[in-house]
Protein backbone atom coordinates (compact mmCIF):
# COMPACT_ATOMS: atom_id res chain seq x y z
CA UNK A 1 -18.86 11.73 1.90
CA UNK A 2 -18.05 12.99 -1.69
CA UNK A 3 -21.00 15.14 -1.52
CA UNK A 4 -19.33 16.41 1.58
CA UNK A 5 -16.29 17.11 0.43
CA UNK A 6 -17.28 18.51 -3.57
CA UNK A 7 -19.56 20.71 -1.45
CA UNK A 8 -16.28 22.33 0.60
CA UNK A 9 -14.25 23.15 -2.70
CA UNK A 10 -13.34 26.96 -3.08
CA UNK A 11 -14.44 27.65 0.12
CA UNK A 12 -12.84 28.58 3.22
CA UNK A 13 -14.07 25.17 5.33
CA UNK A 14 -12.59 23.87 2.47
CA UNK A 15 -9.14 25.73 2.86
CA UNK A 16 -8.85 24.66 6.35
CA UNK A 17 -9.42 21.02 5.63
CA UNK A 18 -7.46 20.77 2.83
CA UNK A 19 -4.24 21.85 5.49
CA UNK A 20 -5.39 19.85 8.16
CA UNK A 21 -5.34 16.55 5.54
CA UNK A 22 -1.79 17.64 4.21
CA UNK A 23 -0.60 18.06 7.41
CA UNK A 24 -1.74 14.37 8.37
CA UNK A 25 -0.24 13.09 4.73
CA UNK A 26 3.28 14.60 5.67
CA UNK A 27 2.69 12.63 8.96
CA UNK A 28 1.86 9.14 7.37
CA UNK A 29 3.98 9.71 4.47
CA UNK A 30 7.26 9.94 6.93
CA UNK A 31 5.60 6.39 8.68
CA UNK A 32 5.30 5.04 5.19
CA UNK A 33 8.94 5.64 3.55
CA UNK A 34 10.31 4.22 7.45
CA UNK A 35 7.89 0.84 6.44
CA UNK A 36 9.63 0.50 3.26
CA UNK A 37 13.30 1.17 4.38
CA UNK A 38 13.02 -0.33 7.50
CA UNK A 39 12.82 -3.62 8.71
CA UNK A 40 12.88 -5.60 4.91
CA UNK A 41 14.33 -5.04 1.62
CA UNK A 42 12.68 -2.34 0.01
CA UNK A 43 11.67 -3.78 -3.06
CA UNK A 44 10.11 -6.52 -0.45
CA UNK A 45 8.40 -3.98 1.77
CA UNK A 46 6.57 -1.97 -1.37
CA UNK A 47 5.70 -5.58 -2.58
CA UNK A 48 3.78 -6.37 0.27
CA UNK A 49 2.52 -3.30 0.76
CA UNK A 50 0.99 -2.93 -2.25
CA UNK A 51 -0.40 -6.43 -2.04
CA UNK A 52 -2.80 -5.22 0.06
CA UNK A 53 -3.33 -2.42 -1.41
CA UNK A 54 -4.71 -4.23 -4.23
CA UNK A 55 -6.69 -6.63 -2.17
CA UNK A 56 -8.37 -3.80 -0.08
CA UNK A 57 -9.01 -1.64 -3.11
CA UNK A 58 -10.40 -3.89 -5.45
CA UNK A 59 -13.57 -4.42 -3.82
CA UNK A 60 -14.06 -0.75 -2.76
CA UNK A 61 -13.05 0.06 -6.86
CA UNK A 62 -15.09 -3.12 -8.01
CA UNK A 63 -18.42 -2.57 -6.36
CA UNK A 64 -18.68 0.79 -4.25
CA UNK A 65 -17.63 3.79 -6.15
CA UNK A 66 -18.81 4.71 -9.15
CA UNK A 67 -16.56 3.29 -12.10
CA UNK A 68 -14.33 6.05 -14.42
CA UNK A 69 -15.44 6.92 -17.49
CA UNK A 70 -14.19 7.96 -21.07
CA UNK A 71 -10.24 9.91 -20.66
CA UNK A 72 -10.42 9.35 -16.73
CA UNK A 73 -9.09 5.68 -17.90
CA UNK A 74 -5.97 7.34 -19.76
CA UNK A 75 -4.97 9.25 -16.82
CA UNK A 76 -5.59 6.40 -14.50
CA UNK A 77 -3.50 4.84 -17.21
CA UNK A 78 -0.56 7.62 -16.83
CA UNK A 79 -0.64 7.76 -12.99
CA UNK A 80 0.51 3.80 -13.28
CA UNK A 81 3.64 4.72 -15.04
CA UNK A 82 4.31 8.12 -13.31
CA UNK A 83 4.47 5.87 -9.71
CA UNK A 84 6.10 3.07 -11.25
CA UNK A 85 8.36 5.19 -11.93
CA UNK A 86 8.37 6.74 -8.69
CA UNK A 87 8.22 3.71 -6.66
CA UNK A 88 10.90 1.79 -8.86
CA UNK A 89 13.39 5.31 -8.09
CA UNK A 90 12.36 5.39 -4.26
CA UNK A 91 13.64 1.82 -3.65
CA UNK A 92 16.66 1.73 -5.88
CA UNK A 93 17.61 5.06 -3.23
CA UNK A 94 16.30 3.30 -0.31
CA UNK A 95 18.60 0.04 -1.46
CA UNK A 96 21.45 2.72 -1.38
CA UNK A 97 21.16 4.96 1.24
CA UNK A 98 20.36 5.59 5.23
CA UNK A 99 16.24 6.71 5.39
CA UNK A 100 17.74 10.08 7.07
CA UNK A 101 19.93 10.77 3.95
CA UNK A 102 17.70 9.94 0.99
CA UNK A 103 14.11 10.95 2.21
CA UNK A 104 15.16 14.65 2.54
CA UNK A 105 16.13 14.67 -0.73
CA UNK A 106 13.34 13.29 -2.20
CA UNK A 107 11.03 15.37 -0.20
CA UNK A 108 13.03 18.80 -0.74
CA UNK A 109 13.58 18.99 -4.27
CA UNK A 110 9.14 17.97 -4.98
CA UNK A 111 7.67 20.89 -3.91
CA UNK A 112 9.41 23.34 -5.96
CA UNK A 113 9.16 21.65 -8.64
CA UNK A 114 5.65 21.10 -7.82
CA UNK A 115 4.56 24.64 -7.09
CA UNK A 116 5.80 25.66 -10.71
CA UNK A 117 3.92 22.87 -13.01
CA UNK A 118 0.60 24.35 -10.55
CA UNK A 119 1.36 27.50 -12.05
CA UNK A 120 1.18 26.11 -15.78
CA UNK A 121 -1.05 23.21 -15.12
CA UNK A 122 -3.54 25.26 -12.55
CA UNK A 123 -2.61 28.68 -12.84
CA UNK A 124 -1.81 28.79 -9.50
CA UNK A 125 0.46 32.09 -7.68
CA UNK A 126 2.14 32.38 -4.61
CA UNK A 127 2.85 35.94 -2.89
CA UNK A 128 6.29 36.92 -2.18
CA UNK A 129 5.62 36.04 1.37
CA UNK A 130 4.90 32.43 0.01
CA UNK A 131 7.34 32.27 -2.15
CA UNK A 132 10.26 32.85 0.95
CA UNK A 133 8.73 30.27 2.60
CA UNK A 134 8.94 27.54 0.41
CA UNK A 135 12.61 28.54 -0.18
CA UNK A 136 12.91 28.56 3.33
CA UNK A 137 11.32 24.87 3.09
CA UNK A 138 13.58 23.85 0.16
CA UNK A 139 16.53 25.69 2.08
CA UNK A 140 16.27 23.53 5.03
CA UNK A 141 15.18 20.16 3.33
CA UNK A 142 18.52 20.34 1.42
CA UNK A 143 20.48 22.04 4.01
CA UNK A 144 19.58 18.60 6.07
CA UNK A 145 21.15 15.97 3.27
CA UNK A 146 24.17 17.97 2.66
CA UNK A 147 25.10 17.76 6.61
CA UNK A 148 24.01 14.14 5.93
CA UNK A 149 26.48 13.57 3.22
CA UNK A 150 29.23 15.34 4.77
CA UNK A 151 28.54 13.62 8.45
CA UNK A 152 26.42 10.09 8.04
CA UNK A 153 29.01 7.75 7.99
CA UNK A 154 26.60 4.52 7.23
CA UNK A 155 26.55 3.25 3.20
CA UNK A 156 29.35 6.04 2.52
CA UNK A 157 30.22 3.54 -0.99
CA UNK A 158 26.79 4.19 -2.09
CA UNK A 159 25.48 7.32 -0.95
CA UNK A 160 26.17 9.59 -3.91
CA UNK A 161 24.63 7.21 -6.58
CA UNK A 162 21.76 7.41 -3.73
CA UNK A 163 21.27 11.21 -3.58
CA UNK A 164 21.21 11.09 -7.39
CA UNK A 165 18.51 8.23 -7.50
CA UNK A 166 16.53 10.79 -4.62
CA UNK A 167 16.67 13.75 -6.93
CA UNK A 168 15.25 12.01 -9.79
CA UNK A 169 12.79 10.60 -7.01
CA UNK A 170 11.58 14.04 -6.25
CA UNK A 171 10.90 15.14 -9.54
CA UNK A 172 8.68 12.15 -9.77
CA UNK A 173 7.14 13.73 -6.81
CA UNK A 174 6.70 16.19 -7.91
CA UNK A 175 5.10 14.97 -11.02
CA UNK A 176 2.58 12.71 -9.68
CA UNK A 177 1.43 15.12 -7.04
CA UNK A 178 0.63 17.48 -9.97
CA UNK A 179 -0.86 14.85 -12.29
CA UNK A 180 -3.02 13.31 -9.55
CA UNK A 181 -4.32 16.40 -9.04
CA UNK A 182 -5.37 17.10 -12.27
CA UNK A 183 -6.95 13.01 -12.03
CA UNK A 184 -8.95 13.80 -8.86
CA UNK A 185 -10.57 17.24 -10.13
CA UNK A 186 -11.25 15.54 -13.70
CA UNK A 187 -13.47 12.53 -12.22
CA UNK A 188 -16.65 14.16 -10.63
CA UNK A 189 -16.62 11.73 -7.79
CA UNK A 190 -13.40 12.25 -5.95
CA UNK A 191 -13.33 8.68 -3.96
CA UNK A 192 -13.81 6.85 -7.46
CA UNK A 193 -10.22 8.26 -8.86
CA UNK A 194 -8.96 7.35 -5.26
CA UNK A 195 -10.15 3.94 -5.38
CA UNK A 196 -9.13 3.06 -8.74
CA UNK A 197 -6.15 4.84 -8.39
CA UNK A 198 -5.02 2.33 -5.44
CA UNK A 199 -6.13 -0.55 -7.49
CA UNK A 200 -4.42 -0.22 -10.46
CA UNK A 201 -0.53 1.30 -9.04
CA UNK A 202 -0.75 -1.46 -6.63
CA UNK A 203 -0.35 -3.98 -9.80
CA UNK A 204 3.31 -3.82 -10.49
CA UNK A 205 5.61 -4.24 -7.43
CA UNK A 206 3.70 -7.14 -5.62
CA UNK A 207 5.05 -8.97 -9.37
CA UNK A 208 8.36 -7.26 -9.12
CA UNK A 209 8.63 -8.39 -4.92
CA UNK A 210 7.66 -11.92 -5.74
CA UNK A 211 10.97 -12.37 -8.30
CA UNK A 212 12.92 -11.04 -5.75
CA UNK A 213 11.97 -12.94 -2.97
CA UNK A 214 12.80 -15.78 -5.02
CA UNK A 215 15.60 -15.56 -6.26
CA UNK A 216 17.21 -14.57 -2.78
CA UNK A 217 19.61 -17.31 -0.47
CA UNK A 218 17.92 -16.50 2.14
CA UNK A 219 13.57 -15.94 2.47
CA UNK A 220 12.67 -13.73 4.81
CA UNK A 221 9.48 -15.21 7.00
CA UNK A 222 6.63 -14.27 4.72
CA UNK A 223 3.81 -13.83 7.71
CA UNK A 224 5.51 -10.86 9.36
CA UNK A 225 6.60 -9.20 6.13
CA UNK A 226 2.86 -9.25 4.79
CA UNK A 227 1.81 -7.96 8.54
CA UNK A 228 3.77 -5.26 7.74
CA UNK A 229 2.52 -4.94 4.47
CA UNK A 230 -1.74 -4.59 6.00
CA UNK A 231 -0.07 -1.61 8.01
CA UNK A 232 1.38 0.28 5.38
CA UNK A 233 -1.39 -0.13 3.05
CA UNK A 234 -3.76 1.61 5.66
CA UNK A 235 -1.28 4.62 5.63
CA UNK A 236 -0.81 4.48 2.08
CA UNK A 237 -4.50 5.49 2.03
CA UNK A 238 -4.38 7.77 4.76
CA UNK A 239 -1.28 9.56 3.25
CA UNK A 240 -1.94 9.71 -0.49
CA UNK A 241 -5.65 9.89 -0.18
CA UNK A 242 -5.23 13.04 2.07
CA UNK A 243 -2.93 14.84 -0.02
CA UNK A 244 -4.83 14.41 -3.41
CA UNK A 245 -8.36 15.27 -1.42
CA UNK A 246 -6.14 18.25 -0.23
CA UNK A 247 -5.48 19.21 -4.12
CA UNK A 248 -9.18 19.17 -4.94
CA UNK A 249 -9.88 21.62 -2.43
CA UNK A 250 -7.76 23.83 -2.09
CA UNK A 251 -4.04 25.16 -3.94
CA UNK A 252 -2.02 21.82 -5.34
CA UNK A 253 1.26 23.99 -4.37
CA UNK A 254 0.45 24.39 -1.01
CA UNK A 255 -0.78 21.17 -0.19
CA UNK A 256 2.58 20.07 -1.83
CA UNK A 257 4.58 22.08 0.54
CA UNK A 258 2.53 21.39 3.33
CA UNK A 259 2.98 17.54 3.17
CA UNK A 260 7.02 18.52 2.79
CA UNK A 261 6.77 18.77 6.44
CA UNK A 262 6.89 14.65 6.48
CA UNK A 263 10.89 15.16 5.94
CA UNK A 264 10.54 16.86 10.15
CA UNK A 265 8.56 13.81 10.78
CA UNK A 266 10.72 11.39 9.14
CA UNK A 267 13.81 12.42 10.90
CA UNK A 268 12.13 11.89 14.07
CA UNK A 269 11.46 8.52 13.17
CA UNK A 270 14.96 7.73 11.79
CA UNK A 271 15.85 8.89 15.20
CA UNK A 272 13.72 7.21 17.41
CA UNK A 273 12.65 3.75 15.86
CA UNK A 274 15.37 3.26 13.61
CA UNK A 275 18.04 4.67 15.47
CA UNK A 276 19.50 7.19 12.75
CA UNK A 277 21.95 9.87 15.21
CA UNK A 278 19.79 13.51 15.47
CA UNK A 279 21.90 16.23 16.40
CA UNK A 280 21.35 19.79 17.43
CA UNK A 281 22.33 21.35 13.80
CA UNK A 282 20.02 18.32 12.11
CA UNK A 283 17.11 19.28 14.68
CA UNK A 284 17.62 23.28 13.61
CA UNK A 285 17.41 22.89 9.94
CA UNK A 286 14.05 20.36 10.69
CA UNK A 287 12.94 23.20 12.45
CA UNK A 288 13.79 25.44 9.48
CA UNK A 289 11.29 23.33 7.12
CA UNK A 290 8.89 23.65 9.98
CA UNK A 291 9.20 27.19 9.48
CA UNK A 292 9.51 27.65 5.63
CA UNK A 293 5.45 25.64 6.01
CA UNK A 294 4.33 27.67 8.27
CA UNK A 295 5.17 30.85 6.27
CA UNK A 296 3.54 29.14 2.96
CA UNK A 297 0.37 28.55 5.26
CA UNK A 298 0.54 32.26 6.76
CA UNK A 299 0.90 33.88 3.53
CA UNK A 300 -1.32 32.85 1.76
């Protein structure tokens, strides 16, 4: 498989998969965030899912995949504080805030941010073509939580202090989607930065969950919280793995935008599973992020 997919890089097989694999990340990342604001307390939901993350990792880390070597350690090392940052930020918003109100913010403000450090980080351009699409993208991502915060009427007390706490989530974004980029082309074997990657950012919240499951009134049941928790490792995998394979082979900025599309996808699951009111003005400005993708894609 790594042979497989080193073998695809700069090459037009390569392009194709690369969207196809961002495209699936939006899909599983929108599945994800629901898993963590849904059912549990956040902090409870990441905890468990990155239980198993470590579990099902470590082996794969331990005794498959090659092991890092020499500065592929140090950026392992700075991808565990750029997503405990990022994690830590997603569920103080989550705590605060309806899924349909703070996910488009977090999602909207990444991939600008994102294209621009793959211009100083990568070199990376976009045409002018490009360029109106992702400010088509970013138009209709933030379009979406200002008609949220004018019209959701759920958490109103808290919902500014949680579209702060989703800005400074999306620059995080942002930030690790660059950085793990650079980690993944830096280690020749792109399934060992994956691996250990999973491994060692799954360390923190499972210690962080624990506290807080202790010192609450009231324990939720343990069994179906960690049942949750198998789930949403798998898509963990499926969604970050994708989009970092998607950076080796092909543009980090337009595998950024790309996955942006999860904010369509998310909305349709605040809608139908956990029951967050879609409209026809919410459903025209997902379709205008549908759009602003699909001119990023075409352009280029």
């Amino acid at each position: 498989m790594s042979e497989w997919i080193t073998s695809l890089e700069g090459t037009d097989a390569g392009a194709t998969v690369a969207t196809l694999l961002a495209l699936g990340a939006a899909f599983l990342h929108a599945v994800f965030g629901a898993l963590q604001k849904g059912r549990y307390d956040p902090w409870l939901s990441r905890g468990a899912i990155d239980s198993w993350l470590f579990v099902l990792s470590a082996p794969i880390a331990l005794f498959v995949v090659p092991w890092p070597e020499g500065k592929a350690w140090l950026i392992l090392g700075g991808a565990m504080v750029i997503h405990f940052a990022y994690k830590i930020g997603m569920a103080l918003a989550f705590s605060r805030g309806a899924f349909t109100v703070v996910y488009p913010v977090v999602r909207g403000s990444g991939p600008l941010f994102t294209v621009i450090g793959a211009y100083l980080l990568f070199g990376e351009t976009f045409s002018l073509i490009q360029w109106l699409g992702v400010l088509t993208l970013v138009a209709g991502i933030f379009g979406l939580a200002v008609y949220n915060l004018i019209h959701i009427e759920i958490d109103r007390d808290t919902l500014v202090a949680a579209l702060w706490l989703a800005l400074f989530t999306g620059a995080m974004v942002a930030l690790y989607t660059t950085y793990d980029a650079f980690g993944i082309r830096y280690t020749p074997d792109p399934f060992t930065f994956l691996a250990w990657f999973f491994f060692l950012t799954a360390i923190d919240m499972p210690i962080i969950a624990a506290l807080r499951w202790h010192n609450m009134a009231s324990h939720p049941p343990l069994r179906p919280l960690l049942g949750m928790g198998f789930f949403g490792a798998i898509v963990a995998w499926g969604s970050f793995g994708s989009v970092m394979l998607a950076t080796r082979l092909d543009k980090v900025g337009e595998a950024a935008v790309l996955r942006e599309t999860s904010t369509v996808f998310a909305a349709l699951i605040g809608w139908l599973v956990l029951k967050e009111t879609v409209g026809p003005r919410r459903l025209a400005l997902m379709t205008t992020i549908a759009l602003g993708a699909v001119i990023v894609e075409l352009g280029g």
